[in-house]
Protein backbone atom coordinates (compact mmCIF):
# COMPACT_ATOMS: atom_id res chain seq x y z
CA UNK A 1 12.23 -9.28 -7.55
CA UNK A 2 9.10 -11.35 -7.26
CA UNK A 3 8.54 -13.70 -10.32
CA UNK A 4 5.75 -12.18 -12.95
CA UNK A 5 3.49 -14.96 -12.35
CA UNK A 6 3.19 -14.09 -8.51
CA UNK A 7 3.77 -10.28 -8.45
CA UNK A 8 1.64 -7.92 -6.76
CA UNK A 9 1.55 -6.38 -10.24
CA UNK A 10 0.65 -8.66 -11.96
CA UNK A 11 -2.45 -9.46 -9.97
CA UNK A 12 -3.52 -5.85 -9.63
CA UNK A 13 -3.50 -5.78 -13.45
CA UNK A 14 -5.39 -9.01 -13.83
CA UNK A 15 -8.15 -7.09 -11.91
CA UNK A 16 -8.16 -9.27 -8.99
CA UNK A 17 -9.78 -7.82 -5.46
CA UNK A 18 -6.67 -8.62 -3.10
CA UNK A 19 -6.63 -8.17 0.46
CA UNK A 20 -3.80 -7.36 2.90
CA UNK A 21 -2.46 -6.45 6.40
CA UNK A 22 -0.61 -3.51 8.33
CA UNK A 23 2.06 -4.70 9.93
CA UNK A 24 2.66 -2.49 13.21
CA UNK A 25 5.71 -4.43 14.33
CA UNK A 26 9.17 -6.06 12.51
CA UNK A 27 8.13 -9.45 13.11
CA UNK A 28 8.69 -12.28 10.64
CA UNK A 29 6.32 -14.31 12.22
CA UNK A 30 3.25 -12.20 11.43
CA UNK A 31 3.96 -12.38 7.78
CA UNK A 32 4.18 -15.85 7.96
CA UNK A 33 1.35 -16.08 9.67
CA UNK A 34 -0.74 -13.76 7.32
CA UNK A 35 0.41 -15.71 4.80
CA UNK A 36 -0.67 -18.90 5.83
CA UNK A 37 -4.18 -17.57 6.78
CA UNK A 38 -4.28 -17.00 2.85
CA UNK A 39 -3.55 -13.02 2.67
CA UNK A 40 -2.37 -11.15 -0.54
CA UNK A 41 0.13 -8.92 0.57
CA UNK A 42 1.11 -6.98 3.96
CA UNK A 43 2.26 -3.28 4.32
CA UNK A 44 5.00 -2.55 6.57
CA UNK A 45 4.06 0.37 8.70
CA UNK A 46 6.68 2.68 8.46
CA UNK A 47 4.25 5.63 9.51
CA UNK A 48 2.89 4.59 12.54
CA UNK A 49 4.47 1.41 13.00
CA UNK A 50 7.66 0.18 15.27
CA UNK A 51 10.37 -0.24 12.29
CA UNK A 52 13.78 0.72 11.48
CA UNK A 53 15.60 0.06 8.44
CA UNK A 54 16.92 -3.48 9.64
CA UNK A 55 13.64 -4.55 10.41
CA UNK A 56 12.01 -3.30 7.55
CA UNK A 57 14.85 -5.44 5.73
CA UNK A 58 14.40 -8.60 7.85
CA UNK A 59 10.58 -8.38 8.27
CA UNK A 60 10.83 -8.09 3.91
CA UNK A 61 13.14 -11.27 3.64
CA UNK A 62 10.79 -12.95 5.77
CA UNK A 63 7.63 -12.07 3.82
CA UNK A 64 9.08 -12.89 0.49
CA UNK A 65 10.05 -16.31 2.05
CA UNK A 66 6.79 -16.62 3.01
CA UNK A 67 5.52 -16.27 -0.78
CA UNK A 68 3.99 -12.80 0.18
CA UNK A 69 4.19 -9.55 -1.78
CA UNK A 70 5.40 -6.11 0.74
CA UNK A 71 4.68 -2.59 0.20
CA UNK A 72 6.12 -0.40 2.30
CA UNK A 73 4.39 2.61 3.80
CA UNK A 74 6.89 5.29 4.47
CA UNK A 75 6.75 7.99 7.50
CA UNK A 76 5.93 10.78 4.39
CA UNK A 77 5.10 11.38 0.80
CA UNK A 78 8.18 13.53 1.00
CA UNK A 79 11.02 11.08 2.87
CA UNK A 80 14.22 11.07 1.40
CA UNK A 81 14.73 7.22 2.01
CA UNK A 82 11.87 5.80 0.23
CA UNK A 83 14.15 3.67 -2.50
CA UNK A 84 16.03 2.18 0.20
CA UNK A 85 13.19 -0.07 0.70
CA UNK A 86 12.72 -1.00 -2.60
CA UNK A 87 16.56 -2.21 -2.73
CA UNK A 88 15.48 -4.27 -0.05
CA UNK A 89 12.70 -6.00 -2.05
CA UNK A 90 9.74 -4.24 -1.29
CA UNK A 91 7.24 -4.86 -4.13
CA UNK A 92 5.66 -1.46 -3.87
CA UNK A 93 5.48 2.10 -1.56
CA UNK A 94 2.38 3.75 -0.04
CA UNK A 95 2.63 7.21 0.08
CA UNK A 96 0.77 8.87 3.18
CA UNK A 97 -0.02 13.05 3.26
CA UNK A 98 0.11 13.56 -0.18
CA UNK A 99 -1.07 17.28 -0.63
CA UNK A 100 -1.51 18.00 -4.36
CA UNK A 101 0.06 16.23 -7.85
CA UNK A 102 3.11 18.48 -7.53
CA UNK A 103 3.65 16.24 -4.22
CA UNK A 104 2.80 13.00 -5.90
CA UNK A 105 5.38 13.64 -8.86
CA UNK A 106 8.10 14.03 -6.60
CA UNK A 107 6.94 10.99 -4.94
CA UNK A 108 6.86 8.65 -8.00
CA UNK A 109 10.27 10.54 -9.28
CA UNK A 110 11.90 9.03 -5.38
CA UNK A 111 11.08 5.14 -7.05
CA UNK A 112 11.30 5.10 -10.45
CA UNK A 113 14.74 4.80 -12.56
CA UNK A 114 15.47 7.05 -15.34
CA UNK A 115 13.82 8.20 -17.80
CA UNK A 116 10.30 7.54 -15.81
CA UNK A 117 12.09 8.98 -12.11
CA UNK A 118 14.93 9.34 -10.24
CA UNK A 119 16.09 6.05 -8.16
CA UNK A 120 19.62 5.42 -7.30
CA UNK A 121 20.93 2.29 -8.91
CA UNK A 122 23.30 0.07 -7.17
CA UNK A 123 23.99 -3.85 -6.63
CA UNK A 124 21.40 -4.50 -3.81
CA UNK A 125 19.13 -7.25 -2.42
CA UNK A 126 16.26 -6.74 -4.75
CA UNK A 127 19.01 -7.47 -7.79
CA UNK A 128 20.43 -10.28 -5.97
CA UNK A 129 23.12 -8.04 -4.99
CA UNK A 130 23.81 -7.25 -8.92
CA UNK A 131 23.64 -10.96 -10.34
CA UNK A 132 20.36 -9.66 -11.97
CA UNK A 133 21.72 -7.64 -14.87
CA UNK A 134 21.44 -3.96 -14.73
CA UNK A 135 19.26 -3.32 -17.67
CA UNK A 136 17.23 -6.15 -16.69
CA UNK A 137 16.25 -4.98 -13.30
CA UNK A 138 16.24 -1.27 -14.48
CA UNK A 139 13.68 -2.09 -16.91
CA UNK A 140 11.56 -4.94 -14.72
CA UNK A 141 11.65 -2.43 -11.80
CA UNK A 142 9.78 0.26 -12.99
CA UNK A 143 7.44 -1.88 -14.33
CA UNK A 144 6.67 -4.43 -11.65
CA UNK A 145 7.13 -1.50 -8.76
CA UNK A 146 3.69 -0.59 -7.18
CA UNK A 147 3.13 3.10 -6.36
CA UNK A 148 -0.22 3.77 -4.04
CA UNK A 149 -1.36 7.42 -3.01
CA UNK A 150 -3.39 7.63 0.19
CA UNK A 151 -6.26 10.41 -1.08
CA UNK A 152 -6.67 11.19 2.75
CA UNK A 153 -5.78 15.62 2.43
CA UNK A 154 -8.32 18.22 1.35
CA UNK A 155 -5.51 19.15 -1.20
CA UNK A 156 -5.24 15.26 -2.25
CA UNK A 157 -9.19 14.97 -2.48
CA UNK A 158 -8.92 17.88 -4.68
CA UNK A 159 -6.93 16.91 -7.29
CA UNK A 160 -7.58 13.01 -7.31
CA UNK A 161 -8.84 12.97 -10.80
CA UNK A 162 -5.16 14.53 -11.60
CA UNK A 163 -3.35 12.43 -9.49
CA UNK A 164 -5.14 9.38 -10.81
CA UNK A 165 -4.76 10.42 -14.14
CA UNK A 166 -0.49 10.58 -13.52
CA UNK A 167 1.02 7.56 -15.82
CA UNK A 168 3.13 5.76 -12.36
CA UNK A 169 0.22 5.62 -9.92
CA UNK A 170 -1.20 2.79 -9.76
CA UNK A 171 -3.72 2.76 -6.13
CA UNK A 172 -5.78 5.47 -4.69
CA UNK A 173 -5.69 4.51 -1.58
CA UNK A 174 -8.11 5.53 1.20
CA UNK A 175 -6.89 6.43 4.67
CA UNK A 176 -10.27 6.69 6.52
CA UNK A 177 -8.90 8.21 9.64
CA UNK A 178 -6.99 11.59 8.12
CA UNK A 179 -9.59 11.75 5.20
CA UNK A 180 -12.72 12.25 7.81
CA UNK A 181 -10.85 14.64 9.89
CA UNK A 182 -9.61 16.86 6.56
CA UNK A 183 -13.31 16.68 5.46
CA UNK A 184 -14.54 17.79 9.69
CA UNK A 185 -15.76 14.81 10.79
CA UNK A 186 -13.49 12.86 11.93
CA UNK A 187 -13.97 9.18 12.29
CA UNK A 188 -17.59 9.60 11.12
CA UNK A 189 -17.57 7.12 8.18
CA UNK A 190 -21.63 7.75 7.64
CA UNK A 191 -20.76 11.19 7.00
CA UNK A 192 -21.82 12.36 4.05
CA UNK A 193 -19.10 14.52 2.47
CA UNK A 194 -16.71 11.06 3.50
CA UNK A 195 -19.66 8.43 1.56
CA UNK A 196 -19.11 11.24 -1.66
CA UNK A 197 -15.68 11.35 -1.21
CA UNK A 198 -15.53 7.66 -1.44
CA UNK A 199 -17.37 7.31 -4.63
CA UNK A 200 -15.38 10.04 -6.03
CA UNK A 201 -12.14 8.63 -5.76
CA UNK A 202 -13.60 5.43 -6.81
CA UNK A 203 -14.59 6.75 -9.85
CA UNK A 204 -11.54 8.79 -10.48
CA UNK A 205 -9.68 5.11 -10.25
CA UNK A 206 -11.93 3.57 -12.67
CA UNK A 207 -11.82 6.09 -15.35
CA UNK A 208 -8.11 6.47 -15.07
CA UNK A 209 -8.08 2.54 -15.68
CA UNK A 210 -6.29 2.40 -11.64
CA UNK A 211 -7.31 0.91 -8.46
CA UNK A 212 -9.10 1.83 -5.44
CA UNK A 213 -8.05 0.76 -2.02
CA UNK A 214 -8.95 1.50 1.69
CA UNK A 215 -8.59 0.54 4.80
CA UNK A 216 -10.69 -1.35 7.14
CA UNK A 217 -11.82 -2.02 10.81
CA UNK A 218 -14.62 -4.62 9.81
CA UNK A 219 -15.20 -7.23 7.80
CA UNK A 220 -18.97 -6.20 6.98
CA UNK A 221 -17.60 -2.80 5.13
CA UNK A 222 -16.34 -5.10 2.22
CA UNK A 223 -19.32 -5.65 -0.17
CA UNK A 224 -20.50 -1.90 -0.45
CA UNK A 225 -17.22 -1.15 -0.73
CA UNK A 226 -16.49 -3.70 -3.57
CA UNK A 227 -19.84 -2.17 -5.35
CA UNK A 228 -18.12 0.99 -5.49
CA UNK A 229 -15.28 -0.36 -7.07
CA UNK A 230 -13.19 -0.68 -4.24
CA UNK A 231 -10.34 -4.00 -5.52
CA UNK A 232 -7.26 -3.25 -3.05
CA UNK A 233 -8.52 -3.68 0.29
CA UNK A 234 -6.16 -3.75 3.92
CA UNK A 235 -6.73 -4.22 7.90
CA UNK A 236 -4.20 -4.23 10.57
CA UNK A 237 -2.59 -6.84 12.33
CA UNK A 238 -3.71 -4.57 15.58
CA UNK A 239 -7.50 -5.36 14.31
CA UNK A 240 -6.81 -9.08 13.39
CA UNK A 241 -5.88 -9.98 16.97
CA UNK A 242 -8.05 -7.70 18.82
CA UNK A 243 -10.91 -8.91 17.20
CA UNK A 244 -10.04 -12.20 17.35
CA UNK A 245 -8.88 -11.98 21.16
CA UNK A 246 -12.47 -10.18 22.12
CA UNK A 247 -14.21 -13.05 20.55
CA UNK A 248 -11.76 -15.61 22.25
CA UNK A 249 -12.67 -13.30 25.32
CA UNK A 250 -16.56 -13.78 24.72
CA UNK A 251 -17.23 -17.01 24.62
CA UNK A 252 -15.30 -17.47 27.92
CA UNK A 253 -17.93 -14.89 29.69
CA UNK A 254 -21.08 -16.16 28.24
């Protein structure tokens, strides 16, 4: 478990705008990387991403030697192996294709330990292999755990104000690609249904004392976003070098 002075909790609850990475591929290196380049956290891409269970596990070690906080994103708000990666040491799970609060309950029930959910308990990495005490990391678990929601389903969208309201949710999370093409425009991000939908969920974050997140293509779609409330904010590893290979690219043809 990460210390409480460095936790991804910790932070979120000091109200702190953090920003992170996608990671596509099970590469220690990028982690290292992002976390010399002064990045809060990285998600492990276990949706669209190249992982397996070892890699998620090596790719974890090698973040948390790296000082820098995981979540993992698994392949559905409904997979059956979501607590694995928290024995490995994840510090949170994103939860894609949510459909409704009934969805999201089972969800937070997969990684949480009784009473608050349902999480096997066993000696594992993220209890040093069961030198922490069981209590202990019963107890520090559920608390420290991070649980995001992607809003990105009409059925989401319509219940965000419920599912922000649920007691172990802690991120309304913005996936801009699925949420324009549930709301008909997809990939139109001027649209205007997708601009209300934004300050919606925003809202529904703030009054439910949670956080907003999304995720970005360009660094410009920051400070609006911040004025909405916006606090948890990602990109991609895939953007990070393309971006920074087409400028490499540039100056070499001008």
């Amino acid at each position: 478990m990460q210390t409480p002075q460095t936790s991804l909790r910790t932070r979120l609850d000091a109200g702190e705008t953090l920003l992170g990475s996608f990671m596509t591929w099970g590469v220690g290196g990028v982690a290292e990387l992002l976390s010399l380049a002064g990045f809060d956290f990285v998600v492990l891409d276990n949706e669209h991403g190249s992982f397996t269970s070892e890699s998620i596990a090596s790719t974890l070690a090698a973040a948390e030697a790296a000082g820098l906080p995981s979540v993992v994103r698994v392949p559905s708000c409904a997979f059956l192996e979501t607590s694995r990666y928290l024995d490995f040491g994840a510090a949170g799970t994103l939860f894609p294709r949510a459909e409704g609060l009934q969805m999201v309950r089972a969800a937070v029930e997969s990684v949480k330990f009784a009473p608050e959910g349902k999480r096997g308990l066993a000696g594992v990495r993220a209890n040093k292999y069961g030198n922490i005490p069981l209590p202990t990391f019963v107890s520090e678990s559920n608390r420290q755990t991070i649980v995001a929601i992607q809003i990105e389903t009409a059925g989401a969208l319509a219940e965000v104000e419920e599912i922000a309201k649920e007691k172990n949710v802690d991120v309304l999370y913005v996936g801009p690609n699925d949420l324009t093409q549930a709301l008909g425009a997809p990939g139109q991000l001027d649209n205007p249904k997708y601009q209300s939908a934004l300050g919606r969920i925003a809202t529904a974050a703030r009054e439910a004392g949670k956080v907003a997140g999304i995720m970005l293509a360009r660094i410009e779609q920051i400070p609006p976003l911040r004025q909405l409330g916006y606090r948890f904010f990602t990109t991609s590893d895939r953007t990070l070098f393309l971006q920074s290979a087409r400028a490499w690219r540039a100056a070499i043809v001008r």
